[in-house]
C-alpha atoms as a PDB file:
ATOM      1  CA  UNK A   1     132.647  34.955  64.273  1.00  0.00           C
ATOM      2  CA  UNK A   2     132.329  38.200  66.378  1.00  0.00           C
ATOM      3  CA  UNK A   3     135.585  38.961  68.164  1.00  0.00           C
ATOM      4  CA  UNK A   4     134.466  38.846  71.608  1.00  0.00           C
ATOM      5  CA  UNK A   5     134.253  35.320  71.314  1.00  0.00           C
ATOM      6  CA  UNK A   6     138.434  35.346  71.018  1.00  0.00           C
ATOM      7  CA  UNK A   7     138.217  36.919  73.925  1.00  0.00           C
ATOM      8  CA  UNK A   8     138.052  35.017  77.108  1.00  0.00           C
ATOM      9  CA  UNK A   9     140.374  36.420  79.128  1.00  0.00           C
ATOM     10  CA  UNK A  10     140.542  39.899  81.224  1.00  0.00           C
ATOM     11  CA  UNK A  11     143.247  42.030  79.632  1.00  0.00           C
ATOM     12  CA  UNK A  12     146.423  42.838  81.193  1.00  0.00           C
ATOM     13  CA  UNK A  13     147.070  46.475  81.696  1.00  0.00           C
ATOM     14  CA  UNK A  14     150.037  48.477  82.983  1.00  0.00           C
ATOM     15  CA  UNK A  15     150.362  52.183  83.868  1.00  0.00           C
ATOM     16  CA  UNK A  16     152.522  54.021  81.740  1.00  0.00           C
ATOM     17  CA  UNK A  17     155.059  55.141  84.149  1.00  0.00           C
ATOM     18  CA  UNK A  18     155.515  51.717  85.251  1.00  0.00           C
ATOM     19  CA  UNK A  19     159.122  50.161  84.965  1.00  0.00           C
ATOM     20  CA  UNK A  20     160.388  47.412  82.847  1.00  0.00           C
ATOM     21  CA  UNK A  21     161.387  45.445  85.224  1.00  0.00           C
ATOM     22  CA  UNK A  22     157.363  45.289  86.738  1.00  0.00           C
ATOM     23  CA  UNK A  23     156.203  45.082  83.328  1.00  0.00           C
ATOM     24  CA  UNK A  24     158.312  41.815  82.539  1.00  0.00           C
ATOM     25  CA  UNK A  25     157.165  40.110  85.789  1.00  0.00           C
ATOM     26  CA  UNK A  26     153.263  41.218  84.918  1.00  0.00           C
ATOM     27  CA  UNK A  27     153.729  39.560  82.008  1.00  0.00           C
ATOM     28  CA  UNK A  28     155.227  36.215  83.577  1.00  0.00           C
ATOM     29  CA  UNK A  29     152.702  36.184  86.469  1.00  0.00           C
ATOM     30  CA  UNK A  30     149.734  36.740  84.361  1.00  0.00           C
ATOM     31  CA  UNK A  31     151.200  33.787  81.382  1.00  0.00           C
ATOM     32  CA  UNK A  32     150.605  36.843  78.812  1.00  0.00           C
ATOM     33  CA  UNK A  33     152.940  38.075  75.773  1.00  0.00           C
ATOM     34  CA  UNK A  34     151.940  41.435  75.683  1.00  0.00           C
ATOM     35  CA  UNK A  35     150.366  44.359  78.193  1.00  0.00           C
ATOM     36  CA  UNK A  36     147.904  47.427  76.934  1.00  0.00           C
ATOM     37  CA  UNK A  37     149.946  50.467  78.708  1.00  0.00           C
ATOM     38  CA  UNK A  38     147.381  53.312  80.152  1.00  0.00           C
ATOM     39  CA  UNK A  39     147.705  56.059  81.374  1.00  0.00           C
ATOM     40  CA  UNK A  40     144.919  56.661  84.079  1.00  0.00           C
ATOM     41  CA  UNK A  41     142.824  53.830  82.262  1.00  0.00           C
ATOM     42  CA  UNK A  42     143.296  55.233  78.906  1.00  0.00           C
ATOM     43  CA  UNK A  43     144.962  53.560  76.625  1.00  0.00           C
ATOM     44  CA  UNK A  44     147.968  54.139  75.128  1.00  0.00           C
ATOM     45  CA  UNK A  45     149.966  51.549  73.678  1.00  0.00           C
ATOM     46  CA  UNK A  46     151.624  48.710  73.722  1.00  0.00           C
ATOM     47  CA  UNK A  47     154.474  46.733  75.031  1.00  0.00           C
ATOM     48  CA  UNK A  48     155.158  42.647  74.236  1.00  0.00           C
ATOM     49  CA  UNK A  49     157.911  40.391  75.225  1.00  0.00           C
ATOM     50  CA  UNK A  50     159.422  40.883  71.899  1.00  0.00           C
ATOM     51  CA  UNK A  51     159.779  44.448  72.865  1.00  0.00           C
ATOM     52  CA  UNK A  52     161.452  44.012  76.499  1.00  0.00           C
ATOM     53  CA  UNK A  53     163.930  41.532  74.123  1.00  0.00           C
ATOM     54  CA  UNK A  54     165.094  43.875  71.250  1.00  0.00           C
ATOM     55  CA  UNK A  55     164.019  47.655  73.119  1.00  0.00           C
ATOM     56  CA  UNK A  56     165.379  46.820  76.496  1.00  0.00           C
ATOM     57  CA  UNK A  57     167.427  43.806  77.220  1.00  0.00           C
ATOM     58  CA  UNK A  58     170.076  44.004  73.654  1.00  0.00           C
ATOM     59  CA  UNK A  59     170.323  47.639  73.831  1.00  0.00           C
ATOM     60  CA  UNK A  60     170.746  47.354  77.049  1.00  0.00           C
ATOM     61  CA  UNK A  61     168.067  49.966  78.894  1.00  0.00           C
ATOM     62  CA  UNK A  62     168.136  49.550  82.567  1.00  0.00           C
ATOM     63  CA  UNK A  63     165.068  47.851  83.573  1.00  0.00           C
ATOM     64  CA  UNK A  64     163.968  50.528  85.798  1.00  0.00           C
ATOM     65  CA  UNK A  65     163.332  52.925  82.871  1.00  0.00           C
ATOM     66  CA  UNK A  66     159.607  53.205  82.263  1.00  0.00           C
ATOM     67  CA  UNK A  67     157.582  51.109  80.040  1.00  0.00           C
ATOM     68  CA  UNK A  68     156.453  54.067  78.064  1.00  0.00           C
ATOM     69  CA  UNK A  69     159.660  54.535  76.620  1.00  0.00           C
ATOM     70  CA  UNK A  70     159.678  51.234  74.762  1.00  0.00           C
ATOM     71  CA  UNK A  71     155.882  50.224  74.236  1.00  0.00           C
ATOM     72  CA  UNK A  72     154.443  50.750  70.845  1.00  0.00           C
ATOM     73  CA  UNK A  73     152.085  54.089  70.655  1.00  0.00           C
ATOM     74  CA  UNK A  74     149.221  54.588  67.717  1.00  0.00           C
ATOM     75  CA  UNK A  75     147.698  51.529  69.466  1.00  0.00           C
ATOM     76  CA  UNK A  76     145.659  49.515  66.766  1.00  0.00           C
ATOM     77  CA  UNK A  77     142.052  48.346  68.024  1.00  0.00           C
ATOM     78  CA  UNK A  78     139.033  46.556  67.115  1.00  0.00           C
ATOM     79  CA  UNK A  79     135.587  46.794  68.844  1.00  0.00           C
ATOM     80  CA  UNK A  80     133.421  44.233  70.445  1.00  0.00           C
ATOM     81  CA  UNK A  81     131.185  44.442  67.201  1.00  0.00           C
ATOM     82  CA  UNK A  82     134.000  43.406  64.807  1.00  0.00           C
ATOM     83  CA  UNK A  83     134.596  39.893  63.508  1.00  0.00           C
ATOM     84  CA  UNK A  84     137.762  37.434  62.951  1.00  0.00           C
ATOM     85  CA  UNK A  85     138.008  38.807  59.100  1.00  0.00           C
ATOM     86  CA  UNK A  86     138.569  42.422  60.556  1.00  0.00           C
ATOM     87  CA  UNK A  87     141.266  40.627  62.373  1.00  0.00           C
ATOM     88  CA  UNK A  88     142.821  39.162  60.506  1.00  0.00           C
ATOM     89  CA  UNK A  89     143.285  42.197  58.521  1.00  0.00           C
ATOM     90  CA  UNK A  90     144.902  43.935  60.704  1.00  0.00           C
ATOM     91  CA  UNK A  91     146.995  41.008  61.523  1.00  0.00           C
ATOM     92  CA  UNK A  92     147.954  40.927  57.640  1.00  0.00           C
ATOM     93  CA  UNK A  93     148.242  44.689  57.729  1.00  0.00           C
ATOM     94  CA  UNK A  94     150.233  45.801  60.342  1.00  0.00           C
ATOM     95  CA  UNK A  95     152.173  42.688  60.406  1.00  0.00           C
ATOM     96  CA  UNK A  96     151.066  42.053  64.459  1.00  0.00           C
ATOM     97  CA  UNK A  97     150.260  39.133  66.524  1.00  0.00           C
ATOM     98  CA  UNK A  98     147.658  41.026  69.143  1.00  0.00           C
ATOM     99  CA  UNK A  99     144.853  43.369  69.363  1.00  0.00           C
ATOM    100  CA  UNK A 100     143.081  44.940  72.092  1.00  0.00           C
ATOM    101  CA  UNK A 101     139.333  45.308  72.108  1.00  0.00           C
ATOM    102  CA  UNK A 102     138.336  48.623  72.685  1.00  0.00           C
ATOM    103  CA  UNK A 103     135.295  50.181  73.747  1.00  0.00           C
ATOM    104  CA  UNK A 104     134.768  53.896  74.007  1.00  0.00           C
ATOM    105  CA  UNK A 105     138.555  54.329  74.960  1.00  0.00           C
ATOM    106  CA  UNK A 106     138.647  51.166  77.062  1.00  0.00           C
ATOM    107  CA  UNK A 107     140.491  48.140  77.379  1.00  0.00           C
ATOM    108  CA  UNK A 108     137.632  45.693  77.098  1.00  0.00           C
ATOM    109  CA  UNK A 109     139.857  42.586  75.900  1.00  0.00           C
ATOM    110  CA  UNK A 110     142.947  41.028  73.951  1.00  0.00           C
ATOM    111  CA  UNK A 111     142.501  39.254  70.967  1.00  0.00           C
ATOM    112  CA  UNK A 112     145.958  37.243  69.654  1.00  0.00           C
ATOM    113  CA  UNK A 113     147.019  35.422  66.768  1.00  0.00           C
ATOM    114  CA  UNK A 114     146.818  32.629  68.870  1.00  0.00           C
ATOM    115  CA  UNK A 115     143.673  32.947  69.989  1.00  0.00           C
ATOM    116  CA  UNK A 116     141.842  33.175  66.173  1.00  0.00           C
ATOM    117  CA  UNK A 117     143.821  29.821  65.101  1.00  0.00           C
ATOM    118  CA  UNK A 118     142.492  28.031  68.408  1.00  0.00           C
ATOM    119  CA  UNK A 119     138.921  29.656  67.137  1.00  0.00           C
ATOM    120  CA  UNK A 120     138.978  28.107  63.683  1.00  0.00           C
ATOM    121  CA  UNK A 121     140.609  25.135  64.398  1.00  0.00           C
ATOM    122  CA  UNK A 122     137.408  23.905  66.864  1.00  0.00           C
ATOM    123  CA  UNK A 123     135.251  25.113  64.511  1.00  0.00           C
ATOM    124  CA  UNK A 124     136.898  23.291  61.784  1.00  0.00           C
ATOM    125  CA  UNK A 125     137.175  20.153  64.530  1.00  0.00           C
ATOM    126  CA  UNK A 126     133.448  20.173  64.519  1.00  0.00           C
ATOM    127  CA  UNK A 127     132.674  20.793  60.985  1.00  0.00           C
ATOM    128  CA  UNK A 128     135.300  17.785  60.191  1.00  0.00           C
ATOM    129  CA  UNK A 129     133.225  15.320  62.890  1.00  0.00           C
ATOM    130  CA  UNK A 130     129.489  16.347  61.107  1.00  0.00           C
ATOM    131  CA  UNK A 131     130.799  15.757  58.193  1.00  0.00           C
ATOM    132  CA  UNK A 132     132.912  12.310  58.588  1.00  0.00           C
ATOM    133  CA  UNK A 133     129.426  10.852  59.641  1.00  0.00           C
ATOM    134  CA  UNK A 134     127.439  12.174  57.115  1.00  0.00           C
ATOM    135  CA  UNK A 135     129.829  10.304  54.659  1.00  0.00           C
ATOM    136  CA  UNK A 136     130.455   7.144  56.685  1.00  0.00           C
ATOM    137  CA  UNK A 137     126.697   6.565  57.744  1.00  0.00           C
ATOM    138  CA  UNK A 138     123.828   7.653  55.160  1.00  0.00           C
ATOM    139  CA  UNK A 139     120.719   9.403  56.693  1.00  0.00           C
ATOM    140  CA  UNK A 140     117.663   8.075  58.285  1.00  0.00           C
ATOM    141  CA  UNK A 141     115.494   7.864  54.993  1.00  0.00           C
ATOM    142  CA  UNK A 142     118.586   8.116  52.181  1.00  0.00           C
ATOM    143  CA  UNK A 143     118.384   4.624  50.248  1.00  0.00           C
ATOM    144  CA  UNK A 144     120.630   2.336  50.548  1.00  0.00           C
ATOM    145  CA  UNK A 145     123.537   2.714  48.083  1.00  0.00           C
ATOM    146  CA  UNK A 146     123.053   0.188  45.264  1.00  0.00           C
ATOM    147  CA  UNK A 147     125.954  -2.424  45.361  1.00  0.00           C
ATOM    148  CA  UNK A 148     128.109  -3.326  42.345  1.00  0.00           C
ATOM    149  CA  UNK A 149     127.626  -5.772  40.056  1.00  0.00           C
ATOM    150  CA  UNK A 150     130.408  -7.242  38.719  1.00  0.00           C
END
């Protein structure tokens, strides 16, 4: 399964010398856990709920500080072109729950942890349903099965 097909939302993207405060009501207006951080559509990290939690709200950073101070630089991507193995990998790897898509040094989508288990889950759905009937009701053509004798 190629990646893209995780991806079925726009990402979420916040300037780098954005505050907190803006970047923690992004995230609750848009129902996301996590925002690519750019700097003039470049990106350039990362910064997640979990971050806000244990960077800005325990230590107690005001929330008008910008959100380049506590995202997550080295950003980790995939492509378009990569598949649910390559993330998973990175998942495993890097011990994350979300990776942007990139494309030539753009945000072209967010793929989470979430999102793959949702994935494979259907798919398994529908591979469960094909094969329930193929066990329950023999093909058109497949003899009948021959009954016991006892």
């Amino acid at each position: 399964m190629k990646i893209t097909e995780l991806t079925w939302r726009q990402p979420v993207v916040i300037e780098c010398d954005a505050t907190i405060e803006s970047a923690a009501r992004l995230m609750e207006r848009q129902g996301v856990g996590a925002l690519i951080v750019v700097d003039r559509d470049v990106p350039v990290g990362i910064v997640t709920d979990r971050d806000l939690v244990t960077r800005c709200v325990a230590p107690g950073i005001p929330s008008d500080a910008r959100v380049d101070g506590v995202m997550t630089g080295g950003l980790i991507g995939l492509t378009p072109t990569d598949d649910i193995d390559d993330l998973f990998a990175l998942f495993s790897e890097h011990a994350i729950r979300r990776v942007p898509i990139l494309e030539r040094d753009r945000v072209v989508g967010m793929a989470s942890m979430d999102d793959a288990i949702v994935a494979m889950a259907t798919n398994m759905s529908s591979v469960a349903k094909v094969l329930s009937a193929q066990i329950l009701f023999p093909h058109a053509g497949d003899d009948a099965p021959v009954p016991a004798v006892t």
